[in-house]
PDB file of N, CA and C in Angstrom:
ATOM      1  N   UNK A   1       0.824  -1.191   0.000  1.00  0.00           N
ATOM      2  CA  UNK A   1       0.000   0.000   0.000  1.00  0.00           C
ATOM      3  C   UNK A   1       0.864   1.249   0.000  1.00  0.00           C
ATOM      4  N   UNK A   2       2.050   1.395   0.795  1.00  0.00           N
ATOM      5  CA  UNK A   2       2.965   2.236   1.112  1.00  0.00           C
ATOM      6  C   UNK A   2       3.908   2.904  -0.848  1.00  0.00           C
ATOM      7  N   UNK A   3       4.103   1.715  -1.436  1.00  0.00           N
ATOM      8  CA  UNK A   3       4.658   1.992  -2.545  1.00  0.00           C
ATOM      9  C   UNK A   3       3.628   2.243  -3.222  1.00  0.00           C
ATOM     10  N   UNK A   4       1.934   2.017  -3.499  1.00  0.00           N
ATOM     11  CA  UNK A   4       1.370   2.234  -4.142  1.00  0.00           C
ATOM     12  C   UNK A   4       1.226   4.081  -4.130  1.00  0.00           C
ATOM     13  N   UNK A   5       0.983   4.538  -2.866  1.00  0.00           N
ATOM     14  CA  UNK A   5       0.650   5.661  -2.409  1.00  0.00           C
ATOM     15  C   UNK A   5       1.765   6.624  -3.032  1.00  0.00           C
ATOM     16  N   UNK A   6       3.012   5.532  -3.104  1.00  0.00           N
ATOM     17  CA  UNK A   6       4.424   6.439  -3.336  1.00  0.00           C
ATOM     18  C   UNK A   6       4.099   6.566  -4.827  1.00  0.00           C
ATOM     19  N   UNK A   7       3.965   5.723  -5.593  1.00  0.00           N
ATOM     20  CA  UNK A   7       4.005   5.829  -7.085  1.00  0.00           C
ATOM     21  C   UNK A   7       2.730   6.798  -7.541  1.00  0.00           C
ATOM     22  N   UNK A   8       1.218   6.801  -6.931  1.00  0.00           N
ATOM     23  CA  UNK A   8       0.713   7.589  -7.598  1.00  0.00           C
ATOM     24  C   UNK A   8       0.884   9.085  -6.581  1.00  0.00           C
ATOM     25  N   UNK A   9       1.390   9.087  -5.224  1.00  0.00           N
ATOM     26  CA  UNK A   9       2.061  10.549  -5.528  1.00  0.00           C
ATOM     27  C   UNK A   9       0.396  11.853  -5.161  1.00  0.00           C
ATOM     28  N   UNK A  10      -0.338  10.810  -4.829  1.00  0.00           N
ATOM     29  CA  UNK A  10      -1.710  12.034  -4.728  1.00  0.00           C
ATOM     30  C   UNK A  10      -1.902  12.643  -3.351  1.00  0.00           C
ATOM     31  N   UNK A  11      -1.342  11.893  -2.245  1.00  0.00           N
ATOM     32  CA  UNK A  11      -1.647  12.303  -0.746  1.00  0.00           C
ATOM     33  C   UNK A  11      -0.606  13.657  -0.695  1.00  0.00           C
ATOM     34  N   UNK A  12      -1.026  14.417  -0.041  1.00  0.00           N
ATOM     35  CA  UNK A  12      -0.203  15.611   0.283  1.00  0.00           C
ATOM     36  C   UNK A  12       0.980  15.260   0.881  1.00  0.00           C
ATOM     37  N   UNK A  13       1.103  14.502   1.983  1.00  0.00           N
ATOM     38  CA  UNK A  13       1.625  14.300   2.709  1.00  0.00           C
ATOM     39  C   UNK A  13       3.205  13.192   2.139  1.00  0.00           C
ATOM     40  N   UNK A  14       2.230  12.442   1.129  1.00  0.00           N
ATOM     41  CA  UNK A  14       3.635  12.033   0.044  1.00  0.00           C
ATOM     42  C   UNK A  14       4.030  12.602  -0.775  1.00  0.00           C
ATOM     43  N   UNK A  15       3.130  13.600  -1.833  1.00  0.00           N
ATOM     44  CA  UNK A  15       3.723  14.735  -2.639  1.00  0.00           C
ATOM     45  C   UNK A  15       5.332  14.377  -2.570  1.00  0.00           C
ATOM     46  N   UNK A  16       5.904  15.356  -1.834  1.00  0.00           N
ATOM     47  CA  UNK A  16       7.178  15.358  -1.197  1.00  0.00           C
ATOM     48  C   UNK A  16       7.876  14.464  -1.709  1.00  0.00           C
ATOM     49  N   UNK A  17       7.909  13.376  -0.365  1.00  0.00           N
ATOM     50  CA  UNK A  17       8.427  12.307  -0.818  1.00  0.00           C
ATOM     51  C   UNK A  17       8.386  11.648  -2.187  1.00  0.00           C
ATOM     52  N   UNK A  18       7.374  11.614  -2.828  1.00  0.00           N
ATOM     53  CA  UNK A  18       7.786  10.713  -3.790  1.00  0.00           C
ATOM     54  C   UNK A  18       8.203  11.692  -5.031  1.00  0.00           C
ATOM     55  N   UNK A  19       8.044  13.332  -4.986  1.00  0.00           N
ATOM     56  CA  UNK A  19       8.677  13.446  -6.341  1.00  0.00           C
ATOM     57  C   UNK A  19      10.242  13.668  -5.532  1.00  0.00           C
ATOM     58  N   UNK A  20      11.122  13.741  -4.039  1.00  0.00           N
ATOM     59  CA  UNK A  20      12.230  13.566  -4.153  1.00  0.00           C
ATOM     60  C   UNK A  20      12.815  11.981  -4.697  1.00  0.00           C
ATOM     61  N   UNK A  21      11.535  10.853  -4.283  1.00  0.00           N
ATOM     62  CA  UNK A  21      12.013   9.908  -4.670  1.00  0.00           C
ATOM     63  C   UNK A  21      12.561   9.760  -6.260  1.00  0.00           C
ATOM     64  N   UNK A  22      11.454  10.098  -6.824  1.00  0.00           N
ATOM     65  CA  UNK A  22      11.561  10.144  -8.602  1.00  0.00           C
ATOM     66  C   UNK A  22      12.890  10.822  -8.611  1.00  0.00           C
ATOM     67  N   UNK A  23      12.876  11.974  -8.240  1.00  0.00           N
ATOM     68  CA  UNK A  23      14.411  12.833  -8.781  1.00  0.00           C
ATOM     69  C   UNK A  23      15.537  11.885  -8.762  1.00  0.00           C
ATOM     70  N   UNK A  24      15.228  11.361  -7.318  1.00  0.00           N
ATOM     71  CA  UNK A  24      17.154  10.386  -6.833  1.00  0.00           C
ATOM     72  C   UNK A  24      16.545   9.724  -8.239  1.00  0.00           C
ATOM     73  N   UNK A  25      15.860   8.573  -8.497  1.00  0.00           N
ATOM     74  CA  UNK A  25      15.837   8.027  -9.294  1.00  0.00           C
ATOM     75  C   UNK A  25      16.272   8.230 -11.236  1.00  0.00           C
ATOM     76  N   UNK A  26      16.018   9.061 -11.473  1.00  0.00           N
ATOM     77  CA  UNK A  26      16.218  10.016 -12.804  1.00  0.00           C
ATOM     78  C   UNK A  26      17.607   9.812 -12.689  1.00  0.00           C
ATOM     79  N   UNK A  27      18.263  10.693 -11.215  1.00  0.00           N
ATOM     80  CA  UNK A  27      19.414  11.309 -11.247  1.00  0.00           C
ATOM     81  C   UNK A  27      20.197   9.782 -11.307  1.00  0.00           C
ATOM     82  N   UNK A  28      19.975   8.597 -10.356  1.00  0.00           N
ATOM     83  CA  UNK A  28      20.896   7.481 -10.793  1.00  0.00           C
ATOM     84  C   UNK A  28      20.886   6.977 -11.857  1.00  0.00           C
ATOM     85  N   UNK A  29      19.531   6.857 -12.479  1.00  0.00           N
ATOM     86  CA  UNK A  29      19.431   6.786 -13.984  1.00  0.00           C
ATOM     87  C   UNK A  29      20.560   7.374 -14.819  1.00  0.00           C
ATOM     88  N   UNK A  30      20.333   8.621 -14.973  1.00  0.00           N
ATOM     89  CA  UNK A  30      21.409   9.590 -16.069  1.00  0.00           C
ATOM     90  C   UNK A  30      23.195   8.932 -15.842  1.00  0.00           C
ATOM     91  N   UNK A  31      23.289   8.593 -14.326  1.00  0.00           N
ATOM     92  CA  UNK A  31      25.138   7.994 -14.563  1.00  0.00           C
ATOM     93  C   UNK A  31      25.068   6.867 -14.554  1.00  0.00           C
ATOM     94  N   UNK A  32      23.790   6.061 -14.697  1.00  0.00           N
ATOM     95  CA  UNK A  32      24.065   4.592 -14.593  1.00  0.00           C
ATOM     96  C   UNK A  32      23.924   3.992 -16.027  1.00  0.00           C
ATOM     97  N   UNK A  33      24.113   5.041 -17.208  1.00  0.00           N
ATOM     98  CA  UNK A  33      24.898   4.175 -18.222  1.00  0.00           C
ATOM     99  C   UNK A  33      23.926   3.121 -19.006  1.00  0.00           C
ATOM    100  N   UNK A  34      22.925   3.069 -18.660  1.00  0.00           N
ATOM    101  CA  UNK A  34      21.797   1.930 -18.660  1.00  0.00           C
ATOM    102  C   UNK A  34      20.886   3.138 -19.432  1.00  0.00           C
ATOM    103  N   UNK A  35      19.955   2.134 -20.557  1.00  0.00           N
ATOM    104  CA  UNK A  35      19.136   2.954 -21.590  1.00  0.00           C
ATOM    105  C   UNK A  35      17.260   2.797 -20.461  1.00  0.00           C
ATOM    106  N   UNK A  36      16.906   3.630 -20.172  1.00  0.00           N
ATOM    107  CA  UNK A  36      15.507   3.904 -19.471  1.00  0.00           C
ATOM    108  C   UNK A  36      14.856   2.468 -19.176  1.00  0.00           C
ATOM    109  N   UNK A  37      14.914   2.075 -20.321  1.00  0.00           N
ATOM    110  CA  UNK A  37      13.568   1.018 -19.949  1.00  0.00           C
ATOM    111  C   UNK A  37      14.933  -0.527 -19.041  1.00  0.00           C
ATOM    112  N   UNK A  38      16.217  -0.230 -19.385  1.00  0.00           N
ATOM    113  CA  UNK A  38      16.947  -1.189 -18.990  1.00  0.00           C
ATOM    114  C   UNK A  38      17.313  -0.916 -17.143  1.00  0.00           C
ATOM    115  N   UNK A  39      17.186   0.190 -17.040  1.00  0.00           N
ATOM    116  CA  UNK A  39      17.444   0.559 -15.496  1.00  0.00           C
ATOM    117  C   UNK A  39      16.149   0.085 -14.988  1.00  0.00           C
ATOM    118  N   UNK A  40      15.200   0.744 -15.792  1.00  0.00           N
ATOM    119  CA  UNK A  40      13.239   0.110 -14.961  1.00  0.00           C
ATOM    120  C   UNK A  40      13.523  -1.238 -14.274  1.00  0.00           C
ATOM    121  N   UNK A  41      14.034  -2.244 -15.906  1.00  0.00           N
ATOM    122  CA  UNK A  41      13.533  -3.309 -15.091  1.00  0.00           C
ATOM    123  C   UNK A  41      14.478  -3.786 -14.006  1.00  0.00           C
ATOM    124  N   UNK A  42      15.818  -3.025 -14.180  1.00  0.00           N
ATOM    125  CA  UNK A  42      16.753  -3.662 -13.158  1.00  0.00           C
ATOM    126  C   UNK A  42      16.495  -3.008 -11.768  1.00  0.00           C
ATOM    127  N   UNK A  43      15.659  -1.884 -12.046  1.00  0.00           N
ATOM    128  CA  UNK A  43      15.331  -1.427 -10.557  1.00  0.00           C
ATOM    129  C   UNK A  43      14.132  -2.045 -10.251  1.00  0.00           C
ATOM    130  N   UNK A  44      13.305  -2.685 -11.361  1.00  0.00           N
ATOM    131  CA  UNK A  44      11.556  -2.751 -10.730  1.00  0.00           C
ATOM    132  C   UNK A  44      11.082  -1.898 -10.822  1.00  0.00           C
ATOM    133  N   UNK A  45      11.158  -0.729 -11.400  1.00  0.00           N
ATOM    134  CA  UNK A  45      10.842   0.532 -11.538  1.00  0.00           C
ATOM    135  C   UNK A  45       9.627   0.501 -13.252  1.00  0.00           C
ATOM    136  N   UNK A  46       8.412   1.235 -13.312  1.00  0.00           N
ATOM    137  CA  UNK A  46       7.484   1.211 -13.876  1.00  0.00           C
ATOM    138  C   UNK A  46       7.873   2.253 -15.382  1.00  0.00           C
ATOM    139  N   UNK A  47       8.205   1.661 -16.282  1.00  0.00           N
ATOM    140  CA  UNK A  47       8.866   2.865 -17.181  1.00  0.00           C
ATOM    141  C   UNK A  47       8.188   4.222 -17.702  1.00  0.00           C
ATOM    142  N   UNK A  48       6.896   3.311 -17.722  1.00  0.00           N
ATOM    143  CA  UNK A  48       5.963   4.731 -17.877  1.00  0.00           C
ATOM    144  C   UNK A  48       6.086   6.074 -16.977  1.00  0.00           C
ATOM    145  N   UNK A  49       6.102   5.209 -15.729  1.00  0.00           N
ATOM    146  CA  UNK A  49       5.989   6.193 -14.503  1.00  0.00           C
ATOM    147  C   UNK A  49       7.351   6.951 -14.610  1.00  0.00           C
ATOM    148  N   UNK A  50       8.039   6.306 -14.784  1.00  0.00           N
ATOM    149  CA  UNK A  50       9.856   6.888 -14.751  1.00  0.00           C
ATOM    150  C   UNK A  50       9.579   7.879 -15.590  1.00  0.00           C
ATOM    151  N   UNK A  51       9.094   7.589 -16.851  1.00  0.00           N
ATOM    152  CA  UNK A  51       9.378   8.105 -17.816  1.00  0.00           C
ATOM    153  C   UNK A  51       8.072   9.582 -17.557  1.00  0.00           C
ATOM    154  N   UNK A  52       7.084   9.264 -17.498  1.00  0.00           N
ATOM    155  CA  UNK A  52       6.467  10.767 -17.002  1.00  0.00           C
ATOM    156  C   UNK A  52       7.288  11.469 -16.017  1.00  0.00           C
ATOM    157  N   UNK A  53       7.793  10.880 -15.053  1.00  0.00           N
ATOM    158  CA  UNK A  53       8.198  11.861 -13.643  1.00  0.00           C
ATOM    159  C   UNK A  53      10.178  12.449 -14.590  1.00  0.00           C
ATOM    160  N   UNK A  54      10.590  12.345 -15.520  1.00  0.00           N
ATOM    161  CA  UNK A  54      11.779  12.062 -16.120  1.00  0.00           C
ATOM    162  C   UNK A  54      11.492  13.577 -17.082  1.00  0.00           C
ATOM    163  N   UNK A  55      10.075  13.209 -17.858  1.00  0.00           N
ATOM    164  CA  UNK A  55       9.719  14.737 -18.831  1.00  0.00           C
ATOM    165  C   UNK A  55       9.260  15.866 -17.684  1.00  0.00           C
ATOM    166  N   UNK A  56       8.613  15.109 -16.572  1.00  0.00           N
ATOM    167  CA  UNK A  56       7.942  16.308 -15.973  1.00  0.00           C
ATOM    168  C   UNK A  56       9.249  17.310 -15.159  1.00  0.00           C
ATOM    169  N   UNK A  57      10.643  16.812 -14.564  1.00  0.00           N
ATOM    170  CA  UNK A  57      11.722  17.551 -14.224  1.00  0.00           C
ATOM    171  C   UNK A  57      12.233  18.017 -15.666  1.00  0.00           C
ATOM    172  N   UNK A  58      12.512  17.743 -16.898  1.00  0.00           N
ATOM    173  CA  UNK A  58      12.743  18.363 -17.834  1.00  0.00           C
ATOM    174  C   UNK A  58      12.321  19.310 -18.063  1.00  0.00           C
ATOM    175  N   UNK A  59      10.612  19.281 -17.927  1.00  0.00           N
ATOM    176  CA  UNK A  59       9.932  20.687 -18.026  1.00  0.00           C
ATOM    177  C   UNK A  59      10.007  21.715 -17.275  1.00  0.00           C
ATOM    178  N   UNK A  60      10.251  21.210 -16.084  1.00  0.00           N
ATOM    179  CA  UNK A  60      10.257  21.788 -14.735  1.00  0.00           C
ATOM    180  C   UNK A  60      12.137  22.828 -15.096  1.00  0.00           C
ATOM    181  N   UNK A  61      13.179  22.220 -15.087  1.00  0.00           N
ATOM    182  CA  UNK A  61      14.379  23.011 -15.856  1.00  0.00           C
ATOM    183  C   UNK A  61      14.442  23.530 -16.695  1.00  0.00           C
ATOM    184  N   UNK A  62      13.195  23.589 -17.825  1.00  0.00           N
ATOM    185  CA  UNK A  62      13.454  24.527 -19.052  1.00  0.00           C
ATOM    186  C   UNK A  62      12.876  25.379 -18.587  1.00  0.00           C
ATOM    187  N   UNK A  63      11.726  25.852 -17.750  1.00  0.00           N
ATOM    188  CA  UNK A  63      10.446  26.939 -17.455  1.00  0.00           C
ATOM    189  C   UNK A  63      11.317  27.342 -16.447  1.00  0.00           C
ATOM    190  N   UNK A  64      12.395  26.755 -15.747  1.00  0.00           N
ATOM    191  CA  UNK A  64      12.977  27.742 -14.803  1.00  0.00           C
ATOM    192  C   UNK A  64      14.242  28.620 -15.593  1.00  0.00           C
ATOM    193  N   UNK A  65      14.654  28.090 -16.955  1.00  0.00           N
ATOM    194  CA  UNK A  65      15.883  28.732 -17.583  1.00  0.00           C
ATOM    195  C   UNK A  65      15.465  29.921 -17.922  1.00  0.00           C
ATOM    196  N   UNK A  66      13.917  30.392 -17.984  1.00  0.00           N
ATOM    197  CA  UNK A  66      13.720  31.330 -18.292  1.00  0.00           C
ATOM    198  C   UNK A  66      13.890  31.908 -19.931  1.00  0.00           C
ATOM    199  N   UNK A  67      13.069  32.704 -20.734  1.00  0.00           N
ATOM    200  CA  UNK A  67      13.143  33.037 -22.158  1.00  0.00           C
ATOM    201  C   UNK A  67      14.133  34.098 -22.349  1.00  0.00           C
ATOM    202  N   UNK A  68      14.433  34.402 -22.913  1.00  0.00           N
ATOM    203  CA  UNK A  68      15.421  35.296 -23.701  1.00  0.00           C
ATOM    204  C   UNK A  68      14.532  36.142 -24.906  1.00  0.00           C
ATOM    205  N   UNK A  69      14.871  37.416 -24.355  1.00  0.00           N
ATOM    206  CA  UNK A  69      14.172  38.109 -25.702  1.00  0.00           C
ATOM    207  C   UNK A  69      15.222  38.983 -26.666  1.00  0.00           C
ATOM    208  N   UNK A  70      15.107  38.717 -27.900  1.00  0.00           N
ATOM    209  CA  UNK A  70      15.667  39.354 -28.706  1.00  0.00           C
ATOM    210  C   UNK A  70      15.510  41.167 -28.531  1.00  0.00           C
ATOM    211  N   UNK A  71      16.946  41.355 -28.207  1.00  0.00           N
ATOM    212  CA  UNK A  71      17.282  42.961 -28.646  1.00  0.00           C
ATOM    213  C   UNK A  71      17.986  43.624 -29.889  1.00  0.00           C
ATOM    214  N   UNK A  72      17.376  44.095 -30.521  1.00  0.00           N
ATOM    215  CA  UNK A  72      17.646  44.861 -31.850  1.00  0.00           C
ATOM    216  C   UNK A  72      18.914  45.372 -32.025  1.00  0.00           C
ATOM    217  N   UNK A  73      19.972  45.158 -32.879  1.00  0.00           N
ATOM    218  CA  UNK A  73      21.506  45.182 -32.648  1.00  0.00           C
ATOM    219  C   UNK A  73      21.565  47.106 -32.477  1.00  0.00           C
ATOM    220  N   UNK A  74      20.354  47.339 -33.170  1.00  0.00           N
ATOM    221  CA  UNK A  74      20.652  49.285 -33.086  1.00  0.00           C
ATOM    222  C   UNK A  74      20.447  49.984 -31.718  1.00  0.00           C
ATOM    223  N   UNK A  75      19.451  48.816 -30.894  1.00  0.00           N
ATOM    224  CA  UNK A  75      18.982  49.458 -29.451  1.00  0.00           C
ATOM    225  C   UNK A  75      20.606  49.460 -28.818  1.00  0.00           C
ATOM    226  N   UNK A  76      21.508  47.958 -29.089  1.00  0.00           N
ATOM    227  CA  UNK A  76      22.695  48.043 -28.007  1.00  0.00           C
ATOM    228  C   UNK A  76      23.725  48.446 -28.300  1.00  0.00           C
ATOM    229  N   UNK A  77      23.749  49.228 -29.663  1.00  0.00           N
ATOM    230  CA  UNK A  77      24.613  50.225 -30.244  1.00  0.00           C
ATOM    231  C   UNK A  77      24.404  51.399 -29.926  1.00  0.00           C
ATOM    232  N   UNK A  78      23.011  51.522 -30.173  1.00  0.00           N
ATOM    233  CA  UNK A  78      22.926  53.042 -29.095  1.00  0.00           C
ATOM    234  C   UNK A  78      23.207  53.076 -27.578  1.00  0.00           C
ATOM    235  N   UNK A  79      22.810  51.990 -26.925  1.00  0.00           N
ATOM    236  CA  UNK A  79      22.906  52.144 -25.579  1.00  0.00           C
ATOM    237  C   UNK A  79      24.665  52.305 -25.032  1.00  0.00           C
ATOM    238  N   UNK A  80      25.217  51.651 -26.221  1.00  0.00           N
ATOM    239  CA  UNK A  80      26.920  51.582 -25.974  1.00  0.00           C
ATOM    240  C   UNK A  80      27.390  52.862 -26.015  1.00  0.00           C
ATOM    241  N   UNK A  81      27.223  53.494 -27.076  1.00  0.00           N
ATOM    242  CA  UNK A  81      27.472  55.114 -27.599  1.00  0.00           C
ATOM    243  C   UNK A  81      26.952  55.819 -26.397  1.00  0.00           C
ATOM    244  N   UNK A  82      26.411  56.220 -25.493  1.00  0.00           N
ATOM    245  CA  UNK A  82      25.822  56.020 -24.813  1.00  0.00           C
ATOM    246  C   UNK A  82      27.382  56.598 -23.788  1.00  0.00           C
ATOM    247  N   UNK A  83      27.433  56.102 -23.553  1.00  0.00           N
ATOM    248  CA  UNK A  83      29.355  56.387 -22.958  1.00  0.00           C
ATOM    249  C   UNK A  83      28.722  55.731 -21.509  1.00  0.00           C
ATOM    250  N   UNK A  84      27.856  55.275 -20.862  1.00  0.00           N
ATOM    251  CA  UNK A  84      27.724  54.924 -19.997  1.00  0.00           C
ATOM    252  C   UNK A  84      28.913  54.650 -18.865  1.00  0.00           C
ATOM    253  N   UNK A  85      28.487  54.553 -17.278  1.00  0.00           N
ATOM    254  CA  UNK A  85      29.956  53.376 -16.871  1.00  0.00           C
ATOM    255  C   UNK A  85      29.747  52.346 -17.553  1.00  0.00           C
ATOM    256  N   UNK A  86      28.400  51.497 -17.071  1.00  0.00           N
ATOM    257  CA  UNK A  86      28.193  50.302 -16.999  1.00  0.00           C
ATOM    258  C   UNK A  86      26.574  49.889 -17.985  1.00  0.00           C
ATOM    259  N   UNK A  87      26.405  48.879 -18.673  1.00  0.00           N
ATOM    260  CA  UNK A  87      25.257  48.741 -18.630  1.00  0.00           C
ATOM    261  C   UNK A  87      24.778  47.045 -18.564  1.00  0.00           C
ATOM    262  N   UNK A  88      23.714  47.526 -17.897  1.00  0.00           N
ATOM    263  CA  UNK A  88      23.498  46.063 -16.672  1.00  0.00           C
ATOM    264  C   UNK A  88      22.162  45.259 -17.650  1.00  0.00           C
ATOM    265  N   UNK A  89      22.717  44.165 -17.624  1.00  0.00           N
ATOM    266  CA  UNK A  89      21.835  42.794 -18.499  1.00  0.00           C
ATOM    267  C   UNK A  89      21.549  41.848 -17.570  1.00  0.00           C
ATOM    268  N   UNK A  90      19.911  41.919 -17.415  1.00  0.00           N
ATOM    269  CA  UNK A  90      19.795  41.076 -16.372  1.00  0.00           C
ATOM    270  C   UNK A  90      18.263  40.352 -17.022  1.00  0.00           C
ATOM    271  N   UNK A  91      18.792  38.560 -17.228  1.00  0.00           N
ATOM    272  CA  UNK A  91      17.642  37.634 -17.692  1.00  0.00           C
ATOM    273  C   UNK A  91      16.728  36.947 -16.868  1.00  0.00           C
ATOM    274  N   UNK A  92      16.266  37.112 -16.771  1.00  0.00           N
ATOM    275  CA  UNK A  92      15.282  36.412 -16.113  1.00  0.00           C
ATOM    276  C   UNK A  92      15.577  36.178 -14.160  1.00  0.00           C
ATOM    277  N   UNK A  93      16.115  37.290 -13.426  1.00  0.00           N
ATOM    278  CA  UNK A  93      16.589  37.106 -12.281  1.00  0.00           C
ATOM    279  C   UNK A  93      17.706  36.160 -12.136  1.00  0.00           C
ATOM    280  N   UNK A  94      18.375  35.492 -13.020  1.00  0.00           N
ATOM    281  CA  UNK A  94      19.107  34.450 -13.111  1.00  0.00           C
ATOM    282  C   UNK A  94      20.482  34.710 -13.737  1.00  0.00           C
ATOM    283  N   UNK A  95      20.786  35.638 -14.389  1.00  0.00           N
ATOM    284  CA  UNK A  95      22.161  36.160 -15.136  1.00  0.00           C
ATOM    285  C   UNK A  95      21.683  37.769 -14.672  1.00  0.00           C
ATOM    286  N   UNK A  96      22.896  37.977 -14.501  1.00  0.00           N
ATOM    287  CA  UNK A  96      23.583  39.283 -14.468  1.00  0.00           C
ATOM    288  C   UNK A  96      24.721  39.556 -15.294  1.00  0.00           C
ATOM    289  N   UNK A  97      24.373  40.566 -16.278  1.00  0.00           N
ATOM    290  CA  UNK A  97      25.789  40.793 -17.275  1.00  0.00           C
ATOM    291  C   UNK A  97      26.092  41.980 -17.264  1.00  0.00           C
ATOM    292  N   UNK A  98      27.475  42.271 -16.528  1.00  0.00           N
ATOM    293  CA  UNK A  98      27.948  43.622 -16.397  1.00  0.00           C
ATOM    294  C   UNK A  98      28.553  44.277 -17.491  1.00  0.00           C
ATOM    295  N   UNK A  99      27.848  45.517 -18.271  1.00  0.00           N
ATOM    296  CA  UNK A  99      28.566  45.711 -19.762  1.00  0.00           C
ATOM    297  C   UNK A  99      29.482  46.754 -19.080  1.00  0.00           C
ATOM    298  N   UNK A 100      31.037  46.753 -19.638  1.00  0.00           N
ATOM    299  CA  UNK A 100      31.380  48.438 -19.548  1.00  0.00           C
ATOM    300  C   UNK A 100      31.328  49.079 -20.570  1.00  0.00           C
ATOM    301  N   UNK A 101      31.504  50.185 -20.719  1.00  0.00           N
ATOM    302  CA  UNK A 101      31.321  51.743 -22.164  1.00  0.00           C
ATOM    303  C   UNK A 101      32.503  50.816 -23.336  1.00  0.00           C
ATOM    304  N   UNK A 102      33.220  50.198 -22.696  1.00  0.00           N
ATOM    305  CA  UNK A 102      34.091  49.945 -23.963  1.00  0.00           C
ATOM    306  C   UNK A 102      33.844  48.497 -24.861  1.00  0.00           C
ATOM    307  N   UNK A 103      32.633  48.005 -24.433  1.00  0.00           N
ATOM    308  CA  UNK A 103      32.048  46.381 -24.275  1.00  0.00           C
ATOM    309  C   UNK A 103      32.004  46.963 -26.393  1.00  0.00           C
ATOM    310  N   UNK A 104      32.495  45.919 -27.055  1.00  0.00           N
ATOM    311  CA  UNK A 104      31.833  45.488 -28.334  1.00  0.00           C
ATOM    312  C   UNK A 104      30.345  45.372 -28.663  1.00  0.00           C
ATOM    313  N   UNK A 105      29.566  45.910 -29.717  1.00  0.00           N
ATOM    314  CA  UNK A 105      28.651  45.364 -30.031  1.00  0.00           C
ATOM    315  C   UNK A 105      28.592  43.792 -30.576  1.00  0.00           C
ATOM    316  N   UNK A 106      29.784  43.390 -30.635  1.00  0.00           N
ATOM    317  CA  UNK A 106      29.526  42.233 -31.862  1.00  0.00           C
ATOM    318  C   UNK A 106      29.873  40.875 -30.727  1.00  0.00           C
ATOM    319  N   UNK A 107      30.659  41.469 -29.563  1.00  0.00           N
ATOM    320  CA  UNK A 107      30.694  40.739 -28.807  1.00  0.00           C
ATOM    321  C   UNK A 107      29.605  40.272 -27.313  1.00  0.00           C
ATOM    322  N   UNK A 108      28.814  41.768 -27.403  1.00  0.00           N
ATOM    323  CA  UNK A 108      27.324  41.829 -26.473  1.00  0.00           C
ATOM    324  C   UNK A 108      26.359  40.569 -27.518  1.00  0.00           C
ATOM    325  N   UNK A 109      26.383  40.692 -28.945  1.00  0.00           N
ATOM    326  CA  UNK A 109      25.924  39.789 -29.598  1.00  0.00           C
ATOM    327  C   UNK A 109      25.944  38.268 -29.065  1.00  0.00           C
ATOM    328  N   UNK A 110      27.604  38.212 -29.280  1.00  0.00           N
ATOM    329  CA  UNK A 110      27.856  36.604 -29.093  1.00  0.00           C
ATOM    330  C   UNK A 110      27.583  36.080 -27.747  1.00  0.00           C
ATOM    331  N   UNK A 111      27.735  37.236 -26.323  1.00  0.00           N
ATOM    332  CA  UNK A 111      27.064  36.439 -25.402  1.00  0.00           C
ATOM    333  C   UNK A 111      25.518  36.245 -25.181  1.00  0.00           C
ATOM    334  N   UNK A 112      24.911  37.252 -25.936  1.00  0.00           N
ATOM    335  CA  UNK A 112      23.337  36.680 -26.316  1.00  0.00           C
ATOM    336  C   UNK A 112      22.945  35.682 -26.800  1.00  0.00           C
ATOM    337  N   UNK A 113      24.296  35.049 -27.849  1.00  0.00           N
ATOM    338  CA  UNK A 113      24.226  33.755 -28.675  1.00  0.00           C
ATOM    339  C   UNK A 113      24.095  32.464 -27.352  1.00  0.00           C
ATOM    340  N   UNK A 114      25.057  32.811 -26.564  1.00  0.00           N
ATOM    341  CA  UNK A 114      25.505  31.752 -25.431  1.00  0.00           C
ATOM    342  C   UNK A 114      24.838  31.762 -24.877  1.00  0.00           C
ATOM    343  N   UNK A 115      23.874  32.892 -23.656  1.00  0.00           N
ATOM    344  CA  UNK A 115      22.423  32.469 -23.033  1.00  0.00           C
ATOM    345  C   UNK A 115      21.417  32.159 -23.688  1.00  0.00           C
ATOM    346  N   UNK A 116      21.020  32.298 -25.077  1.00  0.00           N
ATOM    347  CA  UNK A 116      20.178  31.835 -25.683  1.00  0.00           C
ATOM    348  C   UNK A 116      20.154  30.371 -25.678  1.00  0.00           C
ATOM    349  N   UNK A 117      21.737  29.307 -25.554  1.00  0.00           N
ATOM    350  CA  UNK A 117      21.651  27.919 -25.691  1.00  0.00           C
ATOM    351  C   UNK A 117      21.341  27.530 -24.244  1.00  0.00           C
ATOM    352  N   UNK A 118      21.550  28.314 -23.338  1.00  0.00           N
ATOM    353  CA  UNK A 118      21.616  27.376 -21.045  1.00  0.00           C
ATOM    354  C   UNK A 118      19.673  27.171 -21.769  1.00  0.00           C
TER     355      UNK A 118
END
C-alpha cells in the first residue's frame, strides 16, 4: 500500500516524498549508463511512470531557464554610444551581465548567442 501511495504521488503528505524519490531516481538513472527502460527493469521501476516523472523535471528546468528576448543590434549600439559606466543585463533574475562603455557590439551579440543555448 505504502509503494502504491508512493508511485501515484496524490496524498499531500507524500507529494514530497515521492517526487524527491523520482528525482534520486532520474538522477541514478542519467550515470548509470543503462538505456531507461533497462534501469526500470533492473530497478523494478514502472517505465511509464519513470518516464512521465523524467519529462515532468525536464519541463520543470526549461520553465525555470527562463526566455530570452531578442534585442535589436541598433537598441545596443545606441545604448553603448551612450558612454555609460556600466550597462546592466539582467535575464530572467538568473544572469547578471555587467557591460562596460568599452564592451563590443559584436561581442554583447555573441554572449546573447551563449544564453540563448543554457
Amino acid at each position: 500500500m505504502e509503494n502504491e501511495e508512493q508511485d501515484m504521488g496524490s496524498k499531500p503528505s507524500q507529494t514530497g516524498k515521492t517526487r524527491e524519490y523520482w528525482r534520486k531516481e532520474v538522477q541514478r538513472w542519467s550515470s548509470s549508463g543503462l538505456t531507461q527502460k533497462e534501469y526500470c527493469i533492473k530497478e523494478g521501476l514502472s517505465l511509464e511512470r519513470f518516464g512521465s516523472w523524467k519529462r515532468r523535471f525536464e519541463r520543470e528546468r526549461q520553465s525555470c531557464s527562463g526566455a530570452l528576448v531578442a534585442v535589436p543590434s541598433g537598441i545596443v549600439s545606441a545604448a553603448l554610444l551612450e558612454r555609460r559606466q556600466r550597462l546592466g543585463l539582467v535575464v530572467s533574475e538568473r544572469y547578471r551581465v555587467e557591460i562596460p562603455d568599452t564592451f563590443l557590439p559584436a561581442t554583447l551579440e555573441q554572449v546573447l548567442q551563449v544564453l540563448a543555448r543554457l
